[in-house]
Structures are given as C-alpha cells and as structure tokens.
Protein backbone atom coordinates (compact mmCIF):
# COMPACT_ATOMS: atom_id res chain seq x y z
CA UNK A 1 15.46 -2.50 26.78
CA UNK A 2 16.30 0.67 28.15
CA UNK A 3 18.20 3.49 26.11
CA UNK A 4 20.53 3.95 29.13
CA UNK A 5 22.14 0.55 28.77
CA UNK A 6 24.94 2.96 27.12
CA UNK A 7 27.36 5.25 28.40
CA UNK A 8 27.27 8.27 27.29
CA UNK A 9 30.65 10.78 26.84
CA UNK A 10 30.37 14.66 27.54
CA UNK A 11 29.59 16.56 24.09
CA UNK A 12 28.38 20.08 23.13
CA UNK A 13 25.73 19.08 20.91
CA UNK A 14 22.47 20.97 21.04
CA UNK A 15 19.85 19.04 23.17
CA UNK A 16 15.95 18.17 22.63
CA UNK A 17 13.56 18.55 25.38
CA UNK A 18 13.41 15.83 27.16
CA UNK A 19 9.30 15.54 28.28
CA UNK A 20 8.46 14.32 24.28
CA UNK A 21 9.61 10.98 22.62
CA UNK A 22 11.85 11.73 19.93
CA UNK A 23 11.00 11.35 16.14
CA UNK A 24 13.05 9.13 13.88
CA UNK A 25 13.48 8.85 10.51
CA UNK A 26 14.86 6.34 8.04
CA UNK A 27 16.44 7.24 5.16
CA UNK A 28 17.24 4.04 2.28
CA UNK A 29 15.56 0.71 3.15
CA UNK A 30 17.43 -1.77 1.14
CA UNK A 31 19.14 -4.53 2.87
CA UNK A 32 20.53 -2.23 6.01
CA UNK A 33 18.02 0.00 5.98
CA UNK A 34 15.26 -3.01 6.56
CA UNK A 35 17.52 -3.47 9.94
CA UNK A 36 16.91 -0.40 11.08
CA UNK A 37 13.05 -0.19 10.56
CA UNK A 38 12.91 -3.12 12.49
CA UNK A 39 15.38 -1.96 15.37
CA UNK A 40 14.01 1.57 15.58
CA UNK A 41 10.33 0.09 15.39
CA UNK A 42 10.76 -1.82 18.76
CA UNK A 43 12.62 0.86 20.83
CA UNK A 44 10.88 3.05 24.06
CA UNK A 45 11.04 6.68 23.76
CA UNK A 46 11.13 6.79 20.32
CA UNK A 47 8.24 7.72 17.52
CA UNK A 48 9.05 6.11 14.21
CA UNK A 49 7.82 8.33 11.92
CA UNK A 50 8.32 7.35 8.64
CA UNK A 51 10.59 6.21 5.75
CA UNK A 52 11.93 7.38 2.48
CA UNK A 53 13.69 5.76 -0.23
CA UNK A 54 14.39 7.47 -3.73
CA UNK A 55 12.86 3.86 -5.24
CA UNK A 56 8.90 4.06 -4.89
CA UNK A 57 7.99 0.56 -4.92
CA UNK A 58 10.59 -0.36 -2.84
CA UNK A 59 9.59 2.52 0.31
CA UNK A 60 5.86 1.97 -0.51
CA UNK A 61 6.51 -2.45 0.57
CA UNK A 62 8.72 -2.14 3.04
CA UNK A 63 5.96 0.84 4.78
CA UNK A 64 3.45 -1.44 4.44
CA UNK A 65 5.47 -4.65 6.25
CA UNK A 66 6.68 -2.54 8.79
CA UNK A 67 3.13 -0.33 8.82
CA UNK A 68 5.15 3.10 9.13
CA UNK A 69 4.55 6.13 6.72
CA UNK A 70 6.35 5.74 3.81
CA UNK A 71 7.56 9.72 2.50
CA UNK A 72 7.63 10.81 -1.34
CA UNK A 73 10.74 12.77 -0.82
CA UNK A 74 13.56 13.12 1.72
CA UNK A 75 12.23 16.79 2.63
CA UNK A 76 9.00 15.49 3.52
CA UNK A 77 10.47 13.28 5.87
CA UNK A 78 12.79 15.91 7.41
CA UNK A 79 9.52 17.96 8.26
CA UNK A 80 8.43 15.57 10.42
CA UNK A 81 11.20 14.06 12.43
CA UNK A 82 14.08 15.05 14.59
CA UNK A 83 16.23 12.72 13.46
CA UNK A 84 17.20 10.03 11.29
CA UNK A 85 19.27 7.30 10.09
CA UNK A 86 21.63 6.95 6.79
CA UNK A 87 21.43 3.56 5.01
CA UNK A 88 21.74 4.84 1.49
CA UNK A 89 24.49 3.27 -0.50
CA UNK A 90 28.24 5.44 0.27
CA UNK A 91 28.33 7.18 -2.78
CA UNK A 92 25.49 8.87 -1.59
CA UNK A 93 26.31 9.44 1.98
CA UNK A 94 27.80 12.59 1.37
CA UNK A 95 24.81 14.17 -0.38
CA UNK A 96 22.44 12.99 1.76
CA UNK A 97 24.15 13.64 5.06
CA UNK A 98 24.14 17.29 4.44
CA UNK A 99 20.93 17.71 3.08
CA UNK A 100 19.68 16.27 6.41
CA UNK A 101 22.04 18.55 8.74
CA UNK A 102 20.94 20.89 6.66
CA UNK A 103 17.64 20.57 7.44
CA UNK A 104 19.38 20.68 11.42
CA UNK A 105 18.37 17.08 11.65
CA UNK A 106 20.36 14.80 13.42
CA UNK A 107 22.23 11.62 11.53
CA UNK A 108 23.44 8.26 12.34
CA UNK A 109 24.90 7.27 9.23
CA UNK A 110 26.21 3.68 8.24
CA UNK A 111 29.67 2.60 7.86
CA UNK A 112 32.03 4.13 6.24
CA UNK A 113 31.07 7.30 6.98
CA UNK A 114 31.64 8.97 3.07
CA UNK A 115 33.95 7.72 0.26
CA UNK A 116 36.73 10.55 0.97
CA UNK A 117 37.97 11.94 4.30
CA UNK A 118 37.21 15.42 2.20
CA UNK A 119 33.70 14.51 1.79
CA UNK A 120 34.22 13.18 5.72
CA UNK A 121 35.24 16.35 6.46
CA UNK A 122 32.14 18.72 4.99
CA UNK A 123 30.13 16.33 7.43
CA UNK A 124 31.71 17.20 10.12
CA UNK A 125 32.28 20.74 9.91
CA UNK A 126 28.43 20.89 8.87
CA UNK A 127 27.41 19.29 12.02
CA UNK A 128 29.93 21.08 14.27
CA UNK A 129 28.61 24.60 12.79
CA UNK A 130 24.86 23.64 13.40
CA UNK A 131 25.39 21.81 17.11
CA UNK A 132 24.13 18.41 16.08
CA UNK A 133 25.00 15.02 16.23
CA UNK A 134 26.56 13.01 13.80
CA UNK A 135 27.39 9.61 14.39
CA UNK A 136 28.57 6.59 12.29
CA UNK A 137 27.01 3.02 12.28
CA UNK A 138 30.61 1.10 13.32
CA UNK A 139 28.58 -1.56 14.93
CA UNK A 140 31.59 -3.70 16.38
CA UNK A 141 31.74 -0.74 18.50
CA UNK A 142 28.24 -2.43 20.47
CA UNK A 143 29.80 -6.00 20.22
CA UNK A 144 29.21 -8.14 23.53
CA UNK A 145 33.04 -9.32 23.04
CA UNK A 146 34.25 -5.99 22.47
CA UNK A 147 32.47 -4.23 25.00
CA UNK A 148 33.58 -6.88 27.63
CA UNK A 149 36.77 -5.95 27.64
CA UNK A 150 37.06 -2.31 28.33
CA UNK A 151 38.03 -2.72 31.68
CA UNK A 152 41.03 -5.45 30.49
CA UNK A 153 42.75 -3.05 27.94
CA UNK A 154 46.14 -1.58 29.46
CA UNK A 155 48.33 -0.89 26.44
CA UNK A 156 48.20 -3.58 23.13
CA UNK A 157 51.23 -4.60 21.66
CA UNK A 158 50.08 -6.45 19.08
CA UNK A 159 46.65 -6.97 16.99
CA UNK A 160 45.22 -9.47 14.79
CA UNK A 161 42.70 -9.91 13.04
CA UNK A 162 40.65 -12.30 10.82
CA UNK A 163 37.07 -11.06 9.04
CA UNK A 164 35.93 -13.96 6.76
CA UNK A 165 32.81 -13.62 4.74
CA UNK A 166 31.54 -16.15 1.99
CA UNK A 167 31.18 -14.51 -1.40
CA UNK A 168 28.01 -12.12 -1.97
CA UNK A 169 27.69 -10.20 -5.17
CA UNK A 170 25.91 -7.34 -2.64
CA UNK A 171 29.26 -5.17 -1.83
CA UNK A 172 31.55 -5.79 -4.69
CA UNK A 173 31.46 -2.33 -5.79
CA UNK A 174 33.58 -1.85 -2.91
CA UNK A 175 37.34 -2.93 -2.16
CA UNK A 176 37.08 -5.34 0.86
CA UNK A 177 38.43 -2.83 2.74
CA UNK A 178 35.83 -0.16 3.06
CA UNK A 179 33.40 -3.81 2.90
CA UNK A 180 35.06 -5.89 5.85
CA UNK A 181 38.16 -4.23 7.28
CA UNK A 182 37.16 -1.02 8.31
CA UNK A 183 35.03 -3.04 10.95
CA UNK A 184 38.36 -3.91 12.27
CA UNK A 185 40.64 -0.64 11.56
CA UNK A 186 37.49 0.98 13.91
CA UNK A 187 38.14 -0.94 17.08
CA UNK A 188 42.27 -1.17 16.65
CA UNK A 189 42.22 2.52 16.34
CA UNK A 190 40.00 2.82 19.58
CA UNK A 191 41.63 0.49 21.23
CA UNK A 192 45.46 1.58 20.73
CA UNK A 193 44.87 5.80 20.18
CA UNK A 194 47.99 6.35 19.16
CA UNK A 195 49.20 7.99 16.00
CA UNK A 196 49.74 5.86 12.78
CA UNK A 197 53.12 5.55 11.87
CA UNK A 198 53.11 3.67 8.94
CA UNK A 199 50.65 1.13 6.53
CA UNK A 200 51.72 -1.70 4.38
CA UNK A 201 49.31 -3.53 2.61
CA UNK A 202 48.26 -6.38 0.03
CA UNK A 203 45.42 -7.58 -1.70
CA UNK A 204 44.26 -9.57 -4.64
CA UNK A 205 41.06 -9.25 -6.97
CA UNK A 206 39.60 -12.48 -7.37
CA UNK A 207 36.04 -12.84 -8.46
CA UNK A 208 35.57 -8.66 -8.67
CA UNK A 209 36.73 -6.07 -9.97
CA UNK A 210 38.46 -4.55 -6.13
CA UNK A 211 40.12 -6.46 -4.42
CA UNK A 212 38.51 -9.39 -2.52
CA UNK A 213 40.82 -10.35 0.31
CA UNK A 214 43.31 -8.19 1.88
CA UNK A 215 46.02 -7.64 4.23
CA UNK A 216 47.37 -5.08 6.33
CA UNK A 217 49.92 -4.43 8.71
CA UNK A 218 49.51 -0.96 10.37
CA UNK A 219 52.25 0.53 13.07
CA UNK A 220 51.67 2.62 15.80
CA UNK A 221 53.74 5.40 17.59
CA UNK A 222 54.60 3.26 20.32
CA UNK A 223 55.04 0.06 19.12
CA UNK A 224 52.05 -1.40 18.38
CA UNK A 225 51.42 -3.34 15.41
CA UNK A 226 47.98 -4.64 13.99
CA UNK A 227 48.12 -7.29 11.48
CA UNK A 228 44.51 -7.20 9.71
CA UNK A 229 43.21 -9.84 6.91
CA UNK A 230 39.72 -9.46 5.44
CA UNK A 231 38.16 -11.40 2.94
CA UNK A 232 35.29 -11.99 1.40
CA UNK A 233 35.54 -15.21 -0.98
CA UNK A 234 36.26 -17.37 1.71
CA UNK A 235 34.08 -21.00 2.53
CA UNK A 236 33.23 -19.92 5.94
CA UNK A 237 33.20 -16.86 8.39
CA UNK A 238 35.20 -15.55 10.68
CA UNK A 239 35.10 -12.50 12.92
CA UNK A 240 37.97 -12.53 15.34
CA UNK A 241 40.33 -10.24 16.83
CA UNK A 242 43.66 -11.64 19.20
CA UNK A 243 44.95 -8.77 21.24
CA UNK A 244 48.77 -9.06 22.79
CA UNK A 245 49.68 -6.89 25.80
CA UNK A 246 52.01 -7.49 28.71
CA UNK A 247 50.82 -10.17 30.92
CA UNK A 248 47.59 -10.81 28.89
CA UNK A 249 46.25 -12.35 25.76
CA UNK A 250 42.43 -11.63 24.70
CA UNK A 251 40.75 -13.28 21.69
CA UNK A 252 37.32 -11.92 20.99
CA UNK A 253 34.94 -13.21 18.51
CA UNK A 254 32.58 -11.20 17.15
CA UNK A 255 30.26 -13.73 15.56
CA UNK A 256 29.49 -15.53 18.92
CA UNK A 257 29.74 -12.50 20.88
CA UNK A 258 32.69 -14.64 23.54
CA UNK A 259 35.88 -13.44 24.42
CA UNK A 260 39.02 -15.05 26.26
CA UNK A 261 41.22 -13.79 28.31
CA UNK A 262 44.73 -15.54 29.92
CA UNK A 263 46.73 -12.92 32.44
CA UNK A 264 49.60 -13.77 33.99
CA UNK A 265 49.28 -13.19 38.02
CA UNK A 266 51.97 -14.62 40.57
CA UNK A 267 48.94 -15.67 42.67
CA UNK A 268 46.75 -16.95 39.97
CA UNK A 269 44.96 -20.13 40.58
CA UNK A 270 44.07 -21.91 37.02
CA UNK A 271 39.93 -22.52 36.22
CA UNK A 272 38.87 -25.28 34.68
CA UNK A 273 36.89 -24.78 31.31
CA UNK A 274 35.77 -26.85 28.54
CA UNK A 275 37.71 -26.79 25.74
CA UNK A 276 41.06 -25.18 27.64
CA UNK A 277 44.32 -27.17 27.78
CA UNK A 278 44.14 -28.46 31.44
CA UNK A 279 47.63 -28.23 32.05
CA UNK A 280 48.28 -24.82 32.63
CA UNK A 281 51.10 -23.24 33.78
CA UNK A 282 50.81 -21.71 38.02
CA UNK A 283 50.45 -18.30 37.79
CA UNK A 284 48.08 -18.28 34.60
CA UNK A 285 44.32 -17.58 34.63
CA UNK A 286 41.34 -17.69 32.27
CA UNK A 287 38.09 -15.89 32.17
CA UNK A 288 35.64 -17.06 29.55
CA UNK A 289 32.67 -14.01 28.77
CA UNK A 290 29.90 -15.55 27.07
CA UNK A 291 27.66 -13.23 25.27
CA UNK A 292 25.11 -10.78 27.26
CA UNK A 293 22.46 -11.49 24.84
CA UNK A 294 21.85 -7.84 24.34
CA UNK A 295 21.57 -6.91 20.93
CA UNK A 296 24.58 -4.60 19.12
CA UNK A 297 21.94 -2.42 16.85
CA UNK A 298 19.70 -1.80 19.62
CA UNK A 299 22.38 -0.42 21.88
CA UNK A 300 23.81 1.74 18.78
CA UNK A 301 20.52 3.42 18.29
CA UNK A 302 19.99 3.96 21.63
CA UNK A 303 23.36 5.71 21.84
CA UNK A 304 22.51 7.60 19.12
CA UNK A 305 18.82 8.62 20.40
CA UNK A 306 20.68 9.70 23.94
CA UNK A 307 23.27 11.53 22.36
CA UNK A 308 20.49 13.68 20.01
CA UNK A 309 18.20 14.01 23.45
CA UNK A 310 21.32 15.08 25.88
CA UNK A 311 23.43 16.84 23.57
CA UNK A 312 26.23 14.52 24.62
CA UNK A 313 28.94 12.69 22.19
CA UNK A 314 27.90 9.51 20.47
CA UNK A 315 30.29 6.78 21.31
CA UNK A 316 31.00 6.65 17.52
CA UNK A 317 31.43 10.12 16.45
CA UNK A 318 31.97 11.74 12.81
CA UNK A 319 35.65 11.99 13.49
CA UNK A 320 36.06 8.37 14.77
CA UNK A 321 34.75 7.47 11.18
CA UNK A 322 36.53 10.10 9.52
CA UNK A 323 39.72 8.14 10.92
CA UNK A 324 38.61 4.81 10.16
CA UNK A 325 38.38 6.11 6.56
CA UNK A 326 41.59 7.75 6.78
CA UNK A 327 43.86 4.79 7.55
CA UNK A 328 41.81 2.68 4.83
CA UNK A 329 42.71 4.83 2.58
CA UNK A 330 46.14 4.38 3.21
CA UNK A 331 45.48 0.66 3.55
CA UNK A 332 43.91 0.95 -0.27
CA UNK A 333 46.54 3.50 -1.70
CA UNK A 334 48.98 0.52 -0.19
CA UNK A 335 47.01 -2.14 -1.30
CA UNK A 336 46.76 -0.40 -5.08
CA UNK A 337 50.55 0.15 -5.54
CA UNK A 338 51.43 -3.76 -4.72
CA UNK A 339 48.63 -5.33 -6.89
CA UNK A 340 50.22 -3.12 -9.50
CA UNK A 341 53.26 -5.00 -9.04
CA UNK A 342 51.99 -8.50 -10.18
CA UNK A 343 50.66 -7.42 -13.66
C-alpha cells in the first residue's frame, strides 16, 4: 500500500530529504508495541531499524520474531533512526517523548498522548521549538467508518456513543476513560470543533480500582451535545457512534468498519437493503459503506512517515491529543466528584 493513501494538511515541520527511505524506530514492544513492529515491518519507503525496550528479554524475543535489531538503550536507537514510535506505558510517555525530541527525532506516540495536559504541553512546546513532528496514535481517526463520512458531516446536533469491551486485567491501572473513551472524545471533538461548554459525568468501579464503565454528556457552544458510555466489564463489544444533524442520521461502527446513513431529500427515491425496514417513508434515502479493507494502523503510520518526510501536519497532531486529554480530564474530575457521592 502506498503512503499517499492519506491526505496530508499544510504544517511547518522541518522536512527530510526525500531521495532516502526513512529510518524508524520502535520504542516499548509489549502488547502495542508488537503492532507496530509488525505494521512498520511491511511498509515501502521505510527502513526499520531497530527496537528498544527497557526489559532485555522481552526486546531481545520480540527482535528475533520480527528479525530487526534489538538496541540496549533508547540512545542507541536514536543514533540510528529518524524517527520513531511511542508504545511505552503513559506514565512514561512524558519522559520518553522528550528524550526522543530531544534527540530531534520525530514521535508518533500512542494514545493518550501524556497523563496531564501540563506534561501534554512540554511535548508540544518541545516539538514546536525543534520543527518536528509529533503526532498521537488516535487510531479511530484511520477508521473505514469514520473516514467515510467526511464528506456527509454538515453540523452534528447530537452524538452518541457506545465502546464495549469484555473485561481484561491489561488497562486497569487506568480509569476507562483515558482506556476506552478518549477513542470517542477524539472523533466528537473533530467532528463538532466547537468550544466545550460544559461536562457532566458518571462512573462506577466495579472489578478495579478506577472506574470501569462510564458516562458522559459533554455540550458544545452551539448546541451540540455528545452523550458517551464506555465500558469495559461488559459480555460483548461494541464500538459505535450515532451522529444527529439536520436532515441526516449516520451510525458508524467501528468494529466492522460499516456506516449508515438516512438523509432526508424531497426527491429521494428509497434503496432496498438487507436488513432495512422496507417501508420507508418518500423522500428518505440510505447508503450502506461497507468497509474498504484498508487497514487503520497502516494508514496512521503512513501519515505519520509523510508528515516527518514533507514537513506537513499529521492528521492527529500533539494538540488534537492534548484536547482529547483535556476534556477527559474534565470527564474524570466529573466522574470523581459523583462516585464520591454514593459512599
């Protein structure tokens, strides 16, 4: 697959010559991090040029499955790429970010971008000052649903959403929040771009300590409401998102990759599908996008590796998940002050 299948958005970050195949880096190969070895491994005009992880054994097995150079030390890797990729736990993010701008290296880090918009915000500012890119791993971003319906967005006027996961004991350190819902905060705050106005919120810990399953109701300057639930003790998954606008409701899934649409058009002639209520009103028409089969982390890396070679703007930037991380923060703060209430 080509690296062009993205757009790309006009940036002032400092570009690499163009005539050599960039050199990428991976930094943490736990479960993530195993993802991107085997992404970045399979991509034109890139070198993948080695690995490190601050556990040994673990760097030395996954080198040898993958057959890529495993590094002693993250400053032996930064010697000998141009860039890299974050998938070190988030407590670390912030340490390890800077050490690799530092090093005027390039980062793709993984969601959420740092545990504190502070922390966000050294990220940033050390990027900015040194002309490089820094972009953050909000995959829904590279969703076949999502990206489907760029063209169909006019202005929402209400969101919902549903993120369902089955219990895992990996994550639990973690309020659902920053675990599930930020997916979903991401792509409401792209799609809307207005100004928060206000965040009410409610969860419950179940099996951990943070809280396992959440709501959130998050108002817009505007109008626009989201209404978010994330969960992760639930029996089965779900990864939906319903969007309300004038004349138009869209439901995308994220786990299939399909997303519906019904408008309202004066001349509209109804389609048949399977599965759709026959009887539908004159006027009203569906479109059905199935999945394009492309794959979400390829096209994020390829963003990525255009927006280090062009010096343009990822299409997730350091501020886009600086602002995810901002409104769940509220969401938590929210979240906190009503669990208090039922002790």
């Amino acid at each position: 697959m080509s690296c062009r299948t993205c757009c790309r958005f006009a940036g002032t970050m400092k570009p690499l010559g163009k005539s050599m195949a960039i050199r990428v880096g991976v930094v943490g190969v736990g479960v993530h991090g195993l993802h991107h070895v085997r992404i970045l491994s399979t991509l034109p005009e890139i070198e993948l040029a080695g690995i490190f992880d601050i556990r040994p054994a673990v760097c030395e097995t996954a080198a040898a499955q993958f057959r890529i150079r495993p590094f002693s030390s993250l400053t032996q890797l930064l010697d000998s790429v141009d860039c890299v990729t974050v998938a070190v736990p988030t407590s670390a993010h912030h340490e390890v970010v800077l050490e690799c701008l530092g090093h005027d290296r390039s980062v793709l880090v993984e969601k959420p971008i740092a545990v504190s918009t502070s922390e966000a915000d050294d990220m940033i500012r050390e990027a900015d000052k040194r002309r490089l890119t820094l972009a953050v791993g909000h995959l829904e971003r590279f969703n076949a649903a999502y990206r489907s319906i760029q063209n169909e967005l006019v202005k929402p006027a209400f969101v919902e959403s549903h993120r369902l996961s089955v219990f895992n004991p990996r994550g639990t350190d973690v309020a659902v929040v920053l675990d599930l819902m930020i997916h979903d905060i991401d792509i409401v705050l792209d799609m809307v771009r207005r100004p928060v106005v206000s965040v009410h919120a409610s969860g419950v810990a179940v099996v951990s300590d943070e809280a396992d399953i959440a709501n959130a109701r998050i108002r817009f300057e505007g109008g626009c409401v989201a209404n978010l639930t994330a969960s992760r003790i639930s029996q089965r998954k779900m990864r939906k998102v319903r969007i309300f606008q004038r004349n138009a409701y869209i439901s995308m899934d994220f786990l299939s990759g399909e997303t519906e649409m019904f408008s309202l058009h004066s001349d509209a002639k109804p389609e048949a599908s399977p599965g759709v209520i026959p009887q539908l009103m004159n006027g009203i028409s569906y479109h059905k996008h199935p999945p394009d089969g492309l794959n979400a982390l390829e096209l994020e890396f390829a963003d990525f590796i255009h927006a280090v070679r062009d010096g343009t703007n990822p299409r997730v930037t350091g501020t886009d998940g600086r602002n995810a991380l901002e409104v769940a923060s509220q969401v938590m703060e929210s979240m906190e002050l009503s669990m208090r209430s039922l002790e």
